[in-house]
Each structure stands twice: as structure tokens, then as C-alpha cells.
C-alpha atoms as a PDB file:
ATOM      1  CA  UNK A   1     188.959  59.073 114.752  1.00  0.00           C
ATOM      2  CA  UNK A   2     186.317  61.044 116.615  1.00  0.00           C
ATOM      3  CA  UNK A   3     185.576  62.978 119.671  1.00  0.00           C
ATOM      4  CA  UNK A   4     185.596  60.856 122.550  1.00  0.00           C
ATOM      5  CA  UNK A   5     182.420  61.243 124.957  1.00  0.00           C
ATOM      6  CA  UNK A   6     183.833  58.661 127.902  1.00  0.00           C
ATOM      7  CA  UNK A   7     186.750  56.100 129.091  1.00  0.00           C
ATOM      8  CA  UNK A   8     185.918  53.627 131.646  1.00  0.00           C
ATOM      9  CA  UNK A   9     189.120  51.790 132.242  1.00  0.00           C
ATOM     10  CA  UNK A  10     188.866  48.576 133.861  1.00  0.00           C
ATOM     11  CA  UNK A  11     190.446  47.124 137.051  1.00  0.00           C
ATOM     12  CA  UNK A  12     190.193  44.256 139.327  1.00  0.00           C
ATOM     13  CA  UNK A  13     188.045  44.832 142.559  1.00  0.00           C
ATOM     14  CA  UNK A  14     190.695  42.980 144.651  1.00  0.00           C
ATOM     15  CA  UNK A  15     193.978  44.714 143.820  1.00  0.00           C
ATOM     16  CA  UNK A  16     192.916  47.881 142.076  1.00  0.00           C
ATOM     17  CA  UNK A  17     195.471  47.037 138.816  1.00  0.00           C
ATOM     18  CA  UNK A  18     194.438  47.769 135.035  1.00  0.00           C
ATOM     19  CA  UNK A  19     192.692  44.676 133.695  1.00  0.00           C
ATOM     20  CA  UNK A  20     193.835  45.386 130.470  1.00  0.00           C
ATOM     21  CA  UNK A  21     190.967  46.877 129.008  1.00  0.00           C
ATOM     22  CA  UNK A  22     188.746  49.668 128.288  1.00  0.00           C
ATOM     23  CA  UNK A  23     185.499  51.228 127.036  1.00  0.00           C
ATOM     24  CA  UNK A  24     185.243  53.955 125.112  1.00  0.00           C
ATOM     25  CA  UNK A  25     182.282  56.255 124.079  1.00  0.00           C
ATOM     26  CA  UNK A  26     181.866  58.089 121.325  1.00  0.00           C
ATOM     27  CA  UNK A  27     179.935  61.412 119.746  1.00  0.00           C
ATOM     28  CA  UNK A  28     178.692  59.540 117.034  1.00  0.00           C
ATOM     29  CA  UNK A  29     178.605  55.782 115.476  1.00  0.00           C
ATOM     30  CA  UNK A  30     180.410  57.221 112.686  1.00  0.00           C
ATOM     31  CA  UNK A  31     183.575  57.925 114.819  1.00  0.00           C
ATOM     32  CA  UNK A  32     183.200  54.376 116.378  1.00  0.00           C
ATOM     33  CA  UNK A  33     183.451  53.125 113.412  1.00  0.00           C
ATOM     34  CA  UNK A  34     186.568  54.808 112.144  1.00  0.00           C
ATOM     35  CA  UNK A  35     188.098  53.995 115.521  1.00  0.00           C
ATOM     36  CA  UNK A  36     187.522  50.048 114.878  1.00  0.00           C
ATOM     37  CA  UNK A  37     188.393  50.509 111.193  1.00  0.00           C
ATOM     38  CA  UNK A  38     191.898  52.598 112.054  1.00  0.00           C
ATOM     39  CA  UNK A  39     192.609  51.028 115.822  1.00  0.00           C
ATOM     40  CA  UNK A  40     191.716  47.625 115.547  1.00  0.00           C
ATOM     41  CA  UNK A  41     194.983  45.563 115.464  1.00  0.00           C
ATOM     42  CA  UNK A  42     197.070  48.499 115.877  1.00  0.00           C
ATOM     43  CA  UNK A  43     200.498  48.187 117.920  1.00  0.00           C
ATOM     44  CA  UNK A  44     201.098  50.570 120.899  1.00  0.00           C
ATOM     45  CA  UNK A  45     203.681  49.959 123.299  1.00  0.00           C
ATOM     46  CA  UNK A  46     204.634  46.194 122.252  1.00  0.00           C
ATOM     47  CA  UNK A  47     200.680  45.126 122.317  1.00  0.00           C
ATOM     48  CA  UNK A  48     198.212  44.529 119.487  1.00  0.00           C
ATOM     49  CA  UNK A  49     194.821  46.531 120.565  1.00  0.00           C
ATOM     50  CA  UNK A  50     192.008  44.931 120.117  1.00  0.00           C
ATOM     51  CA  UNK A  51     189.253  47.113 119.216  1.00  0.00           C
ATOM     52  CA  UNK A  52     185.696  46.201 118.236  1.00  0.00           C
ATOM     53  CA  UNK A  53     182.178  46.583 119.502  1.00  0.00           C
ATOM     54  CA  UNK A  54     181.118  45.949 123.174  1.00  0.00           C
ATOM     55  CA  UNK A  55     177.391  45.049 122.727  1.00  0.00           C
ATOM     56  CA  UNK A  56     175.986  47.882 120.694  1.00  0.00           C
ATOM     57  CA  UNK A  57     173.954  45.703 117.833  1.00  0.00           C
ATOM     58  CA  UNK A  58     172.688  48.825 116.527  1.00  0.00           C
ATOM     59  CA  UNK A  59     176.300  50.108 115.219  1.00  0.00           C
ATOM     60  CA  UNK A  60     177.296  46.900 113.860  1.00  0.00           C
ATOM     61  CA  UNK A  61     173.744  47.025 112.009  1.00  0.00           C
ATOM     62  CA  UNK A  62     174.926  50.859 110.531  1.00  0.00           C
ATOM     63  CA  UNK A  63     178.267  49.302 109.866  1.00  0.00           C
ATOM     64  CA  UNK A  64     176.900  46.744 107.850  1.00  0.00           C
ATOM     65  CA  UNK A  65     175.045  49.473 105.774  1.00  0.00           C
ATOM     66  CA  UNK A  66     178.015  51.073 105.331  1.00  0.00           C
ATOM     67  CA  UNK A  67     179.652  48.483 103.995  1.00  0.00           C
ATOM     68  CA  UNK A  68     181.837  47.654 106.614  1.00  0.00           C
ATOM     69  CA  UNK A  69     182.610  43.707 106.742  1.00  0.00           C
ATOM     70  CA  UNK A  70     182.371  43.299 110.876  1.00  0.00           C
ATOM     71  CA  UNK A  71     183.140  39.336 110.209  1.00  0.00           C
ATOM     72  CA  UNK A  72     186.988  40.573 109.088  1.00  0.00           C
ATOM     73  CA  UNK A  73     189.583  40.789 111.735  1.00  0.00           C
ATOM     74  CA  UNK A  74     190.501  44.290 110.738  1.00  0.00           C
ATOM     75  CA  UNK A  75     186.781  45.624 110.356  1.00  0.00           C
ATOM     76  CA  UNK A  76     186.148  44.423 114.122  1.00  0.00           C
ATOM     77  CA  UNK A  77     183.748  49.503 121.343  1.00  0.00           C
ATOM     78  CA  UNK A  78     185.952  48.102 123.806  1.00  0.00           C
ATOM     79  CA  UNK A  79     189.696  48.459 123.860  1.00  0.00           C
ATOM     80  CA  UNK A  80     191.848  45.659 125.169  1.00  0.00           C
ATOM     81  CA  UNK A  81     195.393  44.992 124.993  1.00  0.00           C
ATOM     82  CA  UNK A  82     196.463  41.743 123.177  1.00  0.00           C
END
């Protein structure tokens, strides 16, 4: 998929438990990409991951010059258990 830069995984203030969720930085936009493309949807441990874009415009701009369809389910970086 790509080297990963950062995790920030996400838990509540209150009780210090995983929300469920995660965000994940990486090298490049290409390897963001992959990871939606590959991850998105995926089973791990019983759950569906989620996987798309946290509110980088930019990267869903390049992916849309690649030719990546980022209306599709499976074409949609946070990480989230479903």
C-alpha cells in the first residue's frame, strides 16, 4: 500500500477506550490512494473497514485525475471500523 508516515488512533476523553477509528498518514498521495483502493471495505477481525479520505480535497482532486471514481463505495484517509 505505501509507507506509512503517522497513526493517530482515536479515543474518548472520558474513558480512554478506542473510538473505533483512526488516521493515517502517508509518504505520498499515491500510497493513499492504493490504501483506499485495496482497504476500503476490507474485512479484518469480523468488521468491514471503512477507509476513505479525511478532508484532504487536494488527493481526491489527484484521484480524480487518475481516474479513480471517489463517488463508488469501493474507490472511497481515515480508518474506521464498520
Amino acid at each position: 500500500l505505501g509507507r506509512v508516515i503517522k497513526v493517530r488512533m482515536v479515543s474518548d476523553v472520558e474513558t480512554g477506550k478506542p473510538r473505533g477509528f483512526a488516521f493515517v498518514e502517508f509518504e505520498d498521495p499515491q500510497a493513499a490512494l492504493s490504501a483506499i483502493r485495496n482497504m476500503n471495505d476490507y474485512e479484518l477481525n469480523g468488521r468491514r473497514l471503512r477507509v476513505n479520505f479525511s478532508n484532504s480535497s487536494h488527493l481526491e482532486t489527484l484521484a480524480g485525475q487518475l481516474g479513480m471514481d471517489m463517488t463508488r463505495k469501493d474507490a472511497n484517509v481515515s480508518i474506521g471500523g464498520g
